[in-house]
Every structure is written in C-alpha cells, then in structure tokens.
Protein backbone atom coordinates (compact mmCIF):
# COMPACT_ATOMS: atom_id res chain seq x y z
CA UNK A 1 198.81 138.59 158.79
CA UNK A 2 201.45 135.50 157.47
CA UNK A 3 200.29 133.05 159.61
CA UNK A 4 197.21 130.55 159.11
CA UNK A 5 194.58 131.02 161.17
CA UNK A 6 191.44 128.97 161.96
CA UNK A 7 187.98 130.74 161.04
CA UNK A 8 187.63 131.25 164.90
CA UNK A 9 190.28 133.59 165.19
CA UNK A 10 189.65 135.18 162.08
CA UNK A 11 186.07 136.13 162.92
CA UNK A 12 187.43 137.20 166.61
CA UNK A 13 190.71 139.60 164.70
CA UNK A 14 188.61 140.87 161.79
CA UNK A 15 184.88 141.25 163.34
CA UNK A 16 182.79 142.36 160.48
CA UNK A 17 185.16 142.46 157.37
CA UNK A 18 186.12 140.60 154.90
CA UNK A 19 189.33 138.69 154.09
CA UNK A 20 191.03 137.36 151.70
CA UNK A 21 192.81 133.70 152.29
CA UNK A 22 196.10 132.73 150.47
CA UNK A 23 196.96 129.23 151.44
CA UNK A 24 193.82 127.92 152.45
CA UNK A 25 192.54 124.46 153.17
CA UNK A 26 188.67 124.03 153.55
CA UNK A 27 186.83 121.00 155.11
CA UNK A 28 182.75 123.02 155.30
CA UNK A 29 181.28 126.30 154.40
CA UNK A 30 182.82 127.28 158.25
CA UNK A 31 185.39 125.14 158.66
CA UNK A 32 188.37 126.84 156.97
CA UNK A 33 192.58 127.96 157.57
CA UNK A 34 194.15 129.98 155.90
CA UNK A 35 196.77 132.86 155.60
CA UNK A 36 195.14 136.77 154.87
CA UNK A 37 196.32 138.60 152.82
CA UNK A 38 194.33 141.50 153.13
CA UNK A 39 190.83 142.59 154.91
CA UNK A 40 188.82 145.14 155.41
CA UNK A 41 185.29 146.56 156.49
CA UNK A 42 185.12 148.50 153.62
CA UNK A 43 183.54 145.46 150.97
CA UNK A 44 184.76 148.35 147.33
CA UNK A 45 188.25 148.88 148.81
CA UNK A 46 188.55 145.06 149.93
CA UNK A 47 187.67 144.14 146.24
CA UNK A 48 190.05 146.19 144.69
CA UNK A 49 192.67 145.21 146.91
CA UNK A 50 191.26 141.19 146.07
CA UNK A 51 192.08 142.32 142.09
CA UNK A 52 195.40 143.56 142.76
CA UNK A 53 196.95 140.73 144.27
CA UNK A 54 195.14 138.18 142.02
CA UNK A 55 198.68 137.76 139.74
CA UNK A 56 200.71 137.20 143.16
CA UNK A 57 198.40 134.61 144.75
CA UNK A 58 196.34 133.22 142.10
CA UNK A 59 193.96 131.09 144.49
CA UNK A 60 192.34 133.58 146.70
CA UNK A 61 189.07 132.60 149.19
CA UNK A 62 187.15 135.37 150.43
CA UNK A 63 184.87 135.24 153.50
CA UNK A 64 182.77 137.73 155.45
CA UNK A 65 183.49 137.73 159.29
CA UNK A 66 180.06 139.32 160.05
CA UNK A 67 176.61 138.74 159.43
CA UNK A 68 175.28 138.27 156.27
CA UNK A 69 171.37 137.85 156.61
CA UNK A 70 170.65 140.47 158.31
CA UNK A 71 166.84 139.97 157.06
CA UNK A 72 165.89 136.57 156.38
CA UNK A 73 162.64 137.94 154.44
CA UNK A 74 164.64 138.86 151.73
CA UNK A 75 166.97 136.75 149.54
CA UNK A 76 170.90 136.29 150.69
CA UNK A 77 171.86 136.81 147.33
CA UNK A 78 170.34 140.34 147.04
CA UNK A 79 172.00 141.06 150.77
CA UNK A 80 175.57 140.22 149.72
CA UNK A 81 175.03 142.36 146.30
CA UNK A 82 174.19 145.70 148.31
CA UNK A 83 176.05 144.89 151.17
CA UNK A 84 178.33 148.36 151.38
C-alpha cells in the first residue's frame, strides 16, 4: 500500500477483497488507479475500517476484486447486499 496501482494489479494483490482507493483517477467502471488504503476479504471489517478513515481521506472509491454475480438469475443489487 502508498503507491497507485492500476486495477490489474489490484485484482492480481487483493484477489477477492475489497479496497478502498485514496487518490484515485477513473476513466470506466474497470478502468481505474489509485492508492489503497485499506482491504480486506472480510466486506463488515472492510466497512468499518472505510468509516474510520473517512475524516483523513475524505474521497474514498471502493471496489470488489472478485466476482460479484455469482448468479445472474438473481438481481446484482440483492448479491452485493448479502455478500458476507
């Protein structure tokens, strides 16, 4: 962490998790750099940790590394609400 990375190698350092970008600049949905802050698998910890350095960092992306749809018969946004 402290360096900007390209999605690429943040999907390749942090498989599965998410992370928090400080820094970021965003062209698409996929086509982002940025510095992380923080990440983890855990998505309640991650949050938490997200809240707490809100007043340091102000403007803070957040991305999953993984796979979100893991069942395209039901709806994304009801997957990334239980997703543990």
């Amino acid at each position: 962490m402290g360096q900007k990375m390209t999605w690429k190698a943040m999907v390749k350092t942090y498989p599965d998790e998410w992370v928090a970008l400080a820094n970021y600049e965003q062209g698409d949905t996929l086509d982002i750099t940025g510095t992380v802050i923080t990440h983890n698998s855990d998505k309640k910890t991650f949050h938490e940790t997200v809240r707490k350095l809100m007043p340091r960092y102000h403007d803070i992306a957040v991305r999953y590394t993984g796979q979100l749809i893991t069942n395209p018969d039901i709806p994304l946004l009801w997957q990334i609400t239980h997703t543990d």
